[in-house]
Structure formats: C-alpha cells, structure tokens
PDB file of N, CA and C in Angstrom:
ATOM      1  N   UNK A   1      63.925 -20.800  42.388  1.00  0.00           N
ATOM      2  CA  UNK A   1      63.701 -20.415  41.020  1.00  0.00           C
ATOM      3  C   UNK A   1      62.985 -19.066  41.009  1.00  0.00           C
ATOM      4  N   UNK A   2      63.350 -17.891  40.157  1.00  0.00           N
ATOM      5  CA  UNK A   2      62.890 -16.677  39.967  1.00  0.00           C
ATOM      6  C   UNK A   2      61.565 -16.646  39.445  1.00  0.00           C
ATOM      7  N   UNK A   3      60.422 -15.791  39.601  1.00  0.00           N
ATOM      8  CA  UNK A   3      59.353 -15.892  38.709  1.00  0.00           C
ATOM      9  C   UNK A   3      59.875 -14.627  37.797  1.00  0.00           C
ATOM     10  N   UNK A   4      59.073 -15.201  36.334  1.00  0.00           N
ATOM     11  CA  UNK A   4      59.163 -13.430  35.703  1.00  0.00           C
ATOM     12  C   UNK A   4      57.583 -13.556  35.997  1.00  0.00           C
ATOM     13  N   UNK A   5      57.519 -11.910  35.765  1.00  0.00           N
ATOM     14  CA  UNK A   5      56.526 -11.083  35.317  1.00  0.00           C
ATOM     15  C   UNK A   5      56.538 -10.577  34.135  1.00  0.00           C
ATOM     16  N   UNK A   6      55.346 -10.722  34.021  1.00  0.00           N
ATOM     17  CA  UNK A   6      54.992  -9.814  32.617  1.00  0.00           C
ATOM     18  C   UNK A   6      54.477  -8.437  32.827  1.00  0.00           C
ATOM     19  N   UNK A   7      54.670  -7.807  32.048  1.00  0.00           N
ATOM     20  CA  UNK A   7      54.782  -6.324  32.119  1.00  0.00           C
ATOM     21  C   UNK A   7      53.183  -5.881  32.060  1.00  0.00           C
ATOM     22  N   UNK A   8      52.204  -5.263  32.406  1.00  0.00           N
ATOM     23  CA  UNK A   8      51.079  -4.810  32.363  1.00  0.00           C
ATOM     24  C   UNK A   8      50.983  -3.945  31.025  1.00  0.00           C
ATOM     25  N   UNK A   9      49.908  -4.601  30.671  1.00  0.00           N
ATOM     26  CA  UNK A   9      49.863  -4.254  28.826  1.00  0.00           C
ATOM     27  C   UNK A   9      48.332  -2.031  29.466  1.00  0.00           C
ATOM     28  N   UNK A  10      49.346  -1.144  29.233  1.00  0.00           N
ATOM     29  CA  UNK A  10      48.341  -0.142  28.906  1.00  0.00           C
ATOM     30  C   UNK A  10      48.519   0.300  28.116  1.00  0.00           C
ATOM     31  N   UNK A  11      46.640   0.980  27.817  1.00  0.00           N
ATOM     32  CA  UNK A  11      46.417   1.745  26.574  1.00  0.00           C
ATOM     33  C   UNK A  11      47.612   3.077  26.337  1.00  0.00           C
ATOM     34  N   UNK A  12      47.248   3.510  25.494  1.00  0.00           N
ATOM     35  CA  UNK A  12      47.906   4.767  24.941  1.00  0.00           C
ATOM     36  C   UNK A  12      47.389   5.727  25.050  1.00  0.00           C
ATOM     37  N   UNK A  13      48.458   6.811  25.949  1.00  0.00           N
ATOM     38  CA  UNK A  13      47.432   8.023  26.691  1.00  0.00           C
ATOM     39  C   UNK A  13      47.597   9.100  25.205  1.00  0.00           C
ATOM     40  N   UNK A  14      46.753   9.706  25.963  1.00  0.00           N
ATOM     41  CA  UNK A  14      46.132  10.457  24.859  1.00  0.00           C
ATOM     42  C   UNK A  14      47.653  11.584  24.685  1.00  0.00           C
ATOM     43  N   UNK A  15      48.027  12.687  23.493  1.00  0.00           N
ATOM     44  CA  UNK A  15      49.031  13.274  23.254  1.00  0.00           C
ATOM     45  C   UNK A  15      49.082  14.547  24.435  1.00  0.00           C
ATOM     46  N   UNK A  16      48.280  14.977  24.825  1.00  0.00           N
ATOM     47  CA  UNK A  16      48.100  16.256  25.869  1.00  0.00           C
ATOM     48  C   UNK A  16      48.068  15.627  26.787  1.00  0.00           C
ATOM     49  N   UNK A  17      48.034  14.631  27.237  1.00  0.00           N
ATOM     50  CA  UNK A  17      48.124  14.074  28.900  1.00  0.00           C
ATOM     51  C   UNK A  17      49.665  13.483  29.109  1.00  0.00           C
ATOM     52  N   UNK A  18      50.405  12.519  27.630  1.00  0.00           N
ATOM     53  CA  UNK A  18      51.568  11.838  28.192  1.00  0.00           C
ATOM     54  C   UNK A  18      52.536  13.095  27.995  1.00  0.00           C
ATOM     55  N   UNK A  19      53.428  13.003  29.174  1.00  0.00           N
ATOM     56  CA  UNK A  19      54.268  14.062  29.216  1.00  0.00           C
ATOM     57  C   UNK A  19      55.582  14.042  28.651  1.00  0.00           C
ATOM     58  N   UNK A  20      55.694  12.642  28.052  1.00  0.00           N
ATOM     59  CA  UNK A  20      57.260  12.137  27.424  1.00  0.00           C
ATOM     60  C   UNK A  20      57.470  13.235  25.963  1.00  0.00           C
ATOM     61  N   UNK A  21      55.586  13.263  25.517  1.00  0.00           N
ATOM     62  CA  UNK A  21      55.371  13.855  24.377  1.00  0.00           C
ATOM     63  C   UNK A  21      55.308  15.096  23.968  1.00  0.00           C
ATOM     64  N   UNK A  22      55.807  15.846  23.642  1.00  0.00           N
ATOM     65  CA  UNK A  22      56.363  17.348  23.792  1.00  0.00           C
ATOM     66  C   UNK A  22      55.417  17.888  22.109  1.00  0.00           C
ATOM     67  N   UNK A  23      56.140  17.246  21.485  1.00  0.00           N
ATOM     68  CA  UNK A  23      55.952  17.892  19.840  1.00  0.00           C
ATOM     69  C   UNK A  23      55.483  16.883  18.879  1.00  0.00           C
ATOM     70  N   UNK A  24      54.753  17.044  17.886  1.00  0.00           N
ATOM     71  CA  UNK A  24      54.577  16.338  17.086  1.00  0.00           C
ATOM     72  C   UNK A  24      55.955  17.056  15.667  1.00  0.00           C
ATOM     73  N   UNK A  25      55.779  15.735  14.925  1.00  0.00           N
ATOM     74  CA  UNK A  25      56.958  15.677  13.602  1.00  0.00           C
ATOM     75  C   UNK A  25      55.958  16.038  12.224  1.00  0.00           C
ATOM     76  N   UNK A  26      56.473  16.814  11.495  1.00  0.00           N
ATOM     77  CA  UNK A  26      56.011  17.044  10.093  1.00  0.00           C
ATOM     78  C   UNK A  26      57.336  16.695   8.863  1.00  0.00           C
ATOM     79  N   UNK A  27      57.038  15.592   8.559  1.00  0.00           N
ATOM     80  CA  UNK A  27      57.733  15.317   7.261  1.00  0.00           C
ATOM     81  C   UNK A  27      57.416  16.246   5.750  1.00  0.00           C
ATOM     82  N   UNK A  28      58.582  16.805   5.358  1.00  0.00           N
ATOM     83  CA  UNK A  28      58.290  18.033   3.918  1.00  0.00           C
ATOM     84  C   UNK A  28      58.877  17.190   3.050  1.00  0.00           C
ATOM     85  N   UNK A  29      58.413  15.875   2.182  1.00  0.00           N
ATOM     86  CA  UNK A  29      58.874  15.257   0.941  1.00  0.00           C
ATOM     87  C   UNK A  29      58.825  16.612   0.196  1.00  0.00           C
ATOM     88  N   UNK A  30      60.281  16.766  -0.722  1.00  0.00           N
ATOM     89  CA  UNK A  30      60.219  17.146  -2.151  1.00  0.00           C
ATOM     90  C   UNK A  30      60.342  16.714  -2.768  1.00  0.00           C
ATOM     91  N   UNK A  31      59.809  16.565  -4.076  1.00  0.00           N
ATOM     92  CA  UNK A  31      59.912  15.690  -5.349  1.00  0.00           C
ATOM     93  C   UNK A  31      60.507  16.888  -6.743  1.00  0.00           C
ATOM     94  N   UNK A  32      61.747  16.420  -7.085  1.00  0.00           N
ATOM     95  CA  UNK A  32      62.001  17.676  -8.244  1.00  0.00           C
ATOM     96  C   UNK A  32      62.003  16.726  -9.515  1.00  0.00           C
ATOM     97  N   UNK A  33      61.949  17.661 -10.587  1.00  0.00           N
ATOM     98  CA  UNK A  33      61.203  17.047 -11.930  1.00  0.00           C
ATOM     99  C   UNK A  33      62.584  16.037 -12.536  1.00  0.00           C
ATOM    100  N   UNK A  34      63.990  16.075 -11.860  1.00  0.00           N
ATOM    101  CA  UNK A  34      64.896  15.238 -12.260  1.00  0.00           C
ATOM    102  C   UNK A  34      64.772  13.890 -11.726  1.00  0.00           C
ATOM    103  N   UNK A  35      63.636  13.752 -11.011  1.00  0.00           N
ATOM    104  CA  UNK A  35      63.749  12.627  -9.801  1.00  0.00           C
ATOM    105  C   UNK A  35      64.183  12.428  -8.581  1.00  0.00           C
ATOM    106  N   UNK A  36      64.571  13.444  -8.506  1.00  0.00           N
ATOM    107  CA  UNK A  36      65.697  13.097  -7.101  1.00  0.00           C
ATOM    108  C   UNK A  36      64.512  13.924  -5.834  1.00  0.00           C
ATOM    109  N   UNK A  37      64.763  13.523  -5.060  1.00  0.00           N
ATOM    110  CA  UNK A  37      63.753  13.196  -3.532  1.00  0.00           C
ATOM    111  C   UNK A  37      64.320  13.861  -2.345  1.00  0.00           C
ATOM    112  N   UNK A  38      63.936  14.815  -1.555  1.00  0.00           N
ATOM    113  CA  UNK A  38      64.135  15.271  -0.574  1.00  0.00           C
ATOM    114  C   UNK A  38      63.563  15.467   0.516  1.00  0.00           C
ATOM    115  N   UNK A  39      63.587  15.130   1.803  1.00  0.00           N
ATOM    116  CA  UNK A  39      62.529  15.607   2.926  1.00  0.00           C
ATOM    117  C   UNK A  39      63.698  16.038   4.229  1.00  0.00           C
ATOM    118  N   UNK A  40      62.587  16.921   5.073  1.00  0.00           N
ATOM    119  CA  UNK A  40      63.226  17.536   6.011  1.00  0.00           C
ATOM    120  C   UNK A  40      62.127  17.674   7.243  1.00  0.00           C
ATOM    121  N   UNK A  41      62.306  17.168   8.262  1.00  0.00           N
ATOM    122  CA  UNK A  41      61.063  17.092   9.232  1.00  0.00           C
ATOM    123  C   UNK A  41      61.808  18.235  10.228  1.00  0.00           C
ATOM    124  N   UNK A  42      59.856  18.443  10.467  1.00  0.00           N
ATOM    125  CA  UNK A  42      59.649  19.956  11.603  1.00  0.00           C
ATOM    126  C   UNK A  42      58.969  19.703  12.816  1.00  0.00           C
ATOM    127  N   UNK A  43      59.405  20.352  13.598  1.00  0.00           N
ATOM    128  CA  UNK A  43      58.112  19.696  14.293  1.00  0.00           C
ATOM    129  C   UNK A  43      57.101  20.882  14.837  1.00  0.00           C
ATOM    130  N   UNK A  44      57.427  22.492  14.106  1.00  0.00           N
ATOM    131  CA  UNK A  44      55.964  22.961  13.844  1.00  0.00           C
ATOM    132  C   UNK A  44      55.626  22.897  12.269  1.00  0.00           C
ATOM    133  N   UNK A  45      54.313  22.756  12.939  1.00  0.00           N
ATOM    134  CA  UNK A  45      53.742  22.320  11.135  1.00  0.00           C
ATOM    135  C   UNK A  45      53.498  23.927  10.616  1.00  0.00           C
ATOM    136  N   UNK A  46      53.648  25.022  11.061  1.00  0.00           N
ATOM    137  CA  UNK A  46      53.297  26.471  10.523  1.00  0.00           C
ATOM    138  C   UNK A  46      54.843  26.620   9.564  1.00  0.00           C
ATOM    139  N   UNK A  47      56.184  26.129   9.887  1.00  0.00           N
ATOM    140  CA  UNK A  47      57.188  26.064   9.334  1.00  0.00           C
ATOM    141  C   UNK A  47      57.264  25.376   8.386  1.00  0.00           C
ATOM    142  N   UNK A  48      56.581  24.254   8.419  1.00  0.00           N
ATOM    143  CA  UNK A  48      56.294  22.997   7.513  1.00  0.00           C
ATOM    144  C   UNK A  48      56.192  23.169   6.666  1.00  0.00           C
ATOM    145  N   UNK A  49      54.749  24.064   6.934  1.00  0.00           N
ATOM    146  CA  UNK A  49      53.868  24.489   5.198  1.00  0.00           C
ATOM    147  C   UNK A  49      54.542  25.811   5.006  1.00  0.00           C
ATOM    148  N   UNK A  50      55.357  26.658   5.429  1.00  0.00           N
ATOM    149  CA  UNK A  50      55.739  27.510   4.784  1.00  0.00           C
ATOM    150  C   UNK A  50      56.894  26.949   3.785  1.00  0.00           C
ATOM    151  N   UNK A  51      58.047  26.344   4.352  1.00  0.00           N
ATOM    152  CA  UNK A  51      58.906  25.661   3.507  1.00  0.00           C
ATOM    153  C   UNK A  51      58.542  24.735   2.282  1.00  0.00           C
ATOM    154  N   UNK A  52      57.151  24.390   2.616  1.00  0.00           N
ATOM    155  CA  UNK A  52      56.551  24.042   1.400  1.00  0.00           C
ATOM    156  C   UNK A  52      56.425  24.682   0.593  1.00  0.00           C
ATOM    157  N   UNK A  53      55.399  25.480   0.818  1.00  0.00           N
ATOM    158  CA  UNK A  53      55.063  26.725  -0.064  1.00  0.00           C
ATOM    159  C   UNK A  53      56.263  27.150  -0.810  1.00  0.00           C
ATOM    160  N   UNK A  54      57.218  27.428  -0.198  1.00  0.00           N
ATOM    161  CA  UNK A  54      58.518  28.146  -0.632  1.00  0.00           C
ATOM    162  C   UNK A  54      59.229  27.094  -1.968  1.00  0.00           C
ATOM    163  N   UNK A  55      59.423  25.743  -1.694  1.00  0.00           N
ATOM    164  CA  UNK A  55      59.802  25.000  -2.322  1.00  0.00           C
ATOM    165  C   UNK A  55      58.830  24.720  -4.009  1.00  0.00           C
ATOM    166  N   UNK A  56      57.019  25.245  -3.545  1.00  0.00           N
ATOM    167  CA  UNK A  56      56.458  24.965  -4.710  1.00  0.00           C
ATOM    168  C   UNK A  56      56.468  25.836  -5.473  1.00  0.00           C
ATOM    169  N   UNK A  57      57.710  27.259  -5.764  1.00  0.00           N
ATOM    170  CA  UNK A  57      57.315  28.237  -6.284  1.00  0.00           C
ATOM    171  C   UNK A  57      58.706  27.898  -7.468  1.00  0.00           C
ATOM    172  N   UNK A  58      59.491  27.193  -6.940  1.00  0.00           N
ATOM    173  CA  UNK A  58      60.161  26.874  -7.324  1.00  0.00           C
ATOM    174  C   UNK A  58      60.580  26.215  -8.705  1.00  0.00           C
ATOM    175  N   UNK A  59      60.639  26.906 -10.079  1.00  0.00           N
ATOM    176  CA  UNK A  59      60.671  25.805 -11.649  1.00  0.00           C
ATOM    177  C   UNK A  59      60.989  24.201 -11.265  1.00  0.00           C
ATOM    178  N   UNK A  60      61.958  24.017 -10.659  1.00  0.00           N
ATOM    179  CA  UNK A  60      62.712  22.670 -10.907  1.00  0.00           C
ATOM    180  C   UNK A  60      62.034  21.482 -10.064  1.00  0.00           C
ATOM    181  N   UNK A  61      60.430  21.802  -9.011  1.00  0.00           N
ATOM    182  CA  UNK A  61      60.030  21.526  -8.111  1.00  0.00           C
ATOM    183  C   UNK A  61      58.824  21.109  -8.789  1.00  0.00           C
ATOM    184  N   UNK A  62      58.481  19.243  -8.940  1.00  0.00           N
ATOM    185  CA  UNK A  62      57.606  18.584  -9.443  1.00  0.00           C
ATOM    186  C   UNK A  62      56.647  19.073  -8.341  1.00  0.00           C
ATOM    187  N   UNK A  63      56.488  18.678  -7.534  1.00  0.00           N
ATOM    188  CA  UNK A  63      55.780  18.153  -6.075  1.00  0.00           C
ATOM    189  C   UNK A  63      56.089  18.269  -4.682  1.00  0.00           C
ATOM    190  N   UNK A  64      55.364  18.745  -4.015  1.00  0.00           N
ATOM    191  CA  UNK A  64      56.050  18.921  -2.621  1.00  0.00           C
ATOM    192  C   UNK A  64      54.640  18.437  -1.453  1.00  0.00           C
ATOM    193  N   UNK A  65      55.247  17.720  -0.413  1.00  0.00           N
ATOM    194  CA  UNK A  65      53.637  17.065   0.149  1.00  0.00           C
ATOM    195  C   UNK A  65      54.600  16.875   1.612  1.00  0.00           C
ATOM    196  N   UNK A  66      53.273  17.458   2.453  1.00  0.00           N
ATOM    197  CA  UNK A  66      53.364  17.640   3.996  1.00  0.00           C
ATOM    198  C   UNK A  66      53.084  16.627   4.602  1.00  0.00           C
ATOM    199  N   UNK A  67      53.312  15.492   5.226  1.00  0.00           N
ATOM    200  CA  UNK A  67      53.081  14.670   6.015  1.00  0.00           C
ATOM    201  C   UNK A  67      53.112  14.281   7.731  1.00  0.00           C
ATOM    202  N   UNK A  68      52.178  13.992   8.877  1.00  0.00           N
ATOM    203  CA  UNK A  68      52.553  13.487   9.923  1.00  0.00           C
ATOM    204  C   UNK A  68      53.132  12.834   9.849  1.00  0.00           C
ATOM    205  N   UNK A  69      54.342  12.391  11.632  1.00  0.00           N
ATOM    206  CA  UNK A  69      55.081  11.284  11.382  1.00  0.00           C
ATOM    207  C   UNK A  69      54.552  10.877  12.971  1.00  0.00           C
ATOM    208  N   UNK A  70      54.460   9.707  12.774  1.00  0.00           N
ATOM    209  CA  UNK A  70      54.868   8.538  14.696  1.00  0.00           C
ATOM    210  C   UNK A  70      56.074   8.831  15.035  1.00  0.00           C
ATOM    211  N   UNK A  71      56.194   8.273  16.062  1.00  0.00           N
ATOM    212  CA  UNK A  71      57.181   7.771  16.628  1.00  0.00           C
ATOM    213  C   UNK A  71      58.093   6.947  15.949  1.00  0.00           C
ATOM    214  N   UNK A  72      57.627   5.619  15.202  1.00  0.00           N
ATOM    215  CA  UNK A  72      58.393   4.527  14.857  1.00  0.00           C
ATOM    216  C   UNK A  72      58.609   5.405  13.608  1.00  0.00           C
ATOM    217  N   UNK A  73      58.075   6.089  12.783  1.00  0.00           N
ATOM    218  CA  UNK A  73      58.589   6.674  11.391  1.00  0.00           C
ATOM    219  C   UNK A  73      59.719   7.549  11.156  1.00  0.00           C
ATOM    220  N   UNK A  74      59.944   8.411  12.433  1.00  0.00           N
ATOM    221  CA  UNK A  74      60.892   9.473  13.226  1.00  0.00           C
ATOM    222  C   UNK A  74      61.939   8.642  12.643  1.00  0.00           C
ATOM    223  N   UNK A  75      61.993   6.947  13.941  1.00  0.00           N
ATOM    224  CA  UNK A  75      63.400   6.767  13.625  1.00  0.00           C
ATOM    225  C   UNK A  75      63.926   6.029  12.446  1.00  0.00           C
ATOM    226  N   UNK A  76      62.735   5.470  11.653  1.00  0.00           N
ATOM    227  CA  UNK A  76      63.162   5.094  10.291  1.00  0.00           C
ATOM    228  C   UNK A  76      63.848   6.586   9.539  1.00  0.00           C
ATOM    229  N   UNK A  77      63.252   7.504   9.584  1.00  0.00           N
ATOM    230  CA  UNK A  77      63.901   8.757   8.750  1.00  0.00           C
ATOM    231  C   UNK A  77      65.471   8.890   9.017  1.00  0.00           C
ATOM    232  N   UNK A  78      65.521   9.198  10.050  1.00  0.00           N
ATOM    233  CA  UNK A  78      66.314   9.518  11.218  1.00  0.00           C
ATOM    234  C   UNK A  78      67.262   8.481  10.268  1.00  0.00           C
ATOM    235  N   UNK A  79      67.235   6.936  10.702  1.00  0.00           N
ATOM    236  CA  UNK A  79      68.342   5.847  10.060  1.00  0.00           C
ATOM    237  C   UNK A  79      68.646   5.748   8.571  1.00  0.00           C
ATOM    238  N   UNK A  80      67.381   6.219   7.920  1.00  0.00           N
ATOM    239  CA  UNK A  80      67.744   6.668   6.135  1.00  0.00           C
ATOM    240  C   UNK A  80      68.445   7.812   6.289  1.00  0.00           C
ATOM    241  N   UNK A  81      68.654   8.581   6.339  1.00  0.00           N
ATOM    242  CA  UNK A  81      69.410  10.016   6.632  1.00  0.00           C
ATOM    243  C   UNK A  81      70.875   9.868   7.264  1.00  0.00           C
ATOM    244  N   UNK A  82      71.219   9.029   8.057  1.00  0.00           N
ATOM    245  CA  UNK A  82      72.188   8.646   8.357  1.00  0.00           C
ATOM    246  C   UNK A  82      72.862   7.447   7.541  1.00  0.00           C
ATOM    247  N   UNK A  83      72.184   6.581   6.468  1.00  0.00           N
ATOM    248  CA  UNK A  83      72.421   5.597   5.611  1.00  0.00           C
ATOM    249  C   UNK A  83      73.136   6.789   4.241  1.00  0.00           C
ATOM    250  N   UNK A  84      71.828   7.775   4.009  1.00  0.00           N
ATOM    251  CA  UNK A  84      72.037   8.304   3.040  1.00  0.00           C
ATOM    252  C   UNK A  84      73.287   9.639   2.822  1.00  0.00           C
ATOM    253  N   UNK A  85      74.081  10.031   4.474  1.00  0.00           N
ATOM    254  CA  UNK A  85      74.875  10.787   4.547  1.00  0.00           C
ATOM    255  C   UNK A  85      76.299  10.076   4.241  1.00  0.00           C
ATOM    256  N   UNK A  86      76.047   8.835   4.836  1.00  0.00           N
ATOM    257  CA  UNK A  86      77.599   7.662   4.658  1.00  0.00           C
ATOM    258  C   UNK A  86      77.785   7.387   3.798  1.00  0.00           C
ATOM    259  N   UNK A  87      76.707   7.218   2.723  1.00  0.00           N
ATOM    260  CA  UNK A  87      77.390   7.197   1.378  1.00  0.00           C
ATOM    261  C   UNK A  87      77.568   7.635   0.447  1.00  0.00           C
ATOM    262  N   UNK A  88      76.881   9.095   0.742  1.00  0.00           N
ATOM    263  CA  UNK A  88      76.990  10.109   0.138  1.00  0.00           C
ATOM    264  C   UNK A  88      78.303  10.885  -0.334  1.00  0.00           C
ATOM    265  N   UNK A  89      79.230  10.294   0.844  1.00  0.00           N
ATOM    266  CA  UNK A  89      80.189  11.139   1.394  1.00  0.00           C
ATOM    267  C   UNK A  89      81.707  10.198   1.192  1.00  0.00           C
ATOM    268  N   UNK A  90      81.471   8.819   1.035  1.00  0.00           N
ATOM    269  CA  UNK A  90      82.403   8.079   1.308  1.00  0.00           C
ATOM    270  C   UNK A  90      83.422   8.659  -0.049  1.00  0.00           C
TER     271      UNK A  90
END
C-alpha cells in the first residue's frame, strides 16, 4: 500500500525575494455617467494613474478609481473579460 504525503504547508515569501513574482497588477475601474463600467489592468502603476487622469478629464466620465490586484483577482478579471467578450460578440 502507497503512503501519501502531505505537502509542507510554507509561509509566503515576501514580493522581492519570490522570484515567480515579477510585477504587481493595477486595476483602472471606469465608471461613466450612463452606467456602463470599464477596467483595464497595468502592471505599472505610473501608467495606471496616468490613464486615469486622462479618463477623469473626460465630460462623460462619472468616476475613475485605481486599484491593487492578487493573484486570485488577476484571474477572476482575466475570466470576466473573456465571459464579457463572448457575448459581446455572439
């Protein structure tokens, strides 16, 4: 009979030490005054807030807000964006 093992539970290295980790993600929600919702992630945040900026100068532009993203939020975006292209399009 096989034994399992269990996998050794470690902490979470810090962002400048793990090397998998290259860039951090900046989510740019837009909000325009018709309702309708837009975001576009960066992963320098100096681009971030400029495209912000750019977007708040804008009449038709309620709101515009810069956000970090994780890892796990990446690929939720990532799968709305691909939900929201298929049926966009069908």
């Amino acid at each position: 009979m096989a034994k399992t093992m269990k996998a050794a539970k470690r902490g979470k290295a810090p962002f400048n030490k793990d090397k998998r980790r290259r860039h951090h993600h900046f989510l740019v929600t837009v909000y325009y005054a018709d309702g309708e919702k837009f975001g576009r992630v960066y992963t320098d945040k100096e681009k971030a807030t400029r495209f912000a900026d750019r977007q708040r100068r804008s009449p038709v532009v309620k709101s515009v807000r810069v956000s970090g993203l994780s890892g796990l939020s990446i690929v939720v975006v990532r799968n709305l964006a691909k939900v929201q292209v298929s049926v966009r399009f069908r």
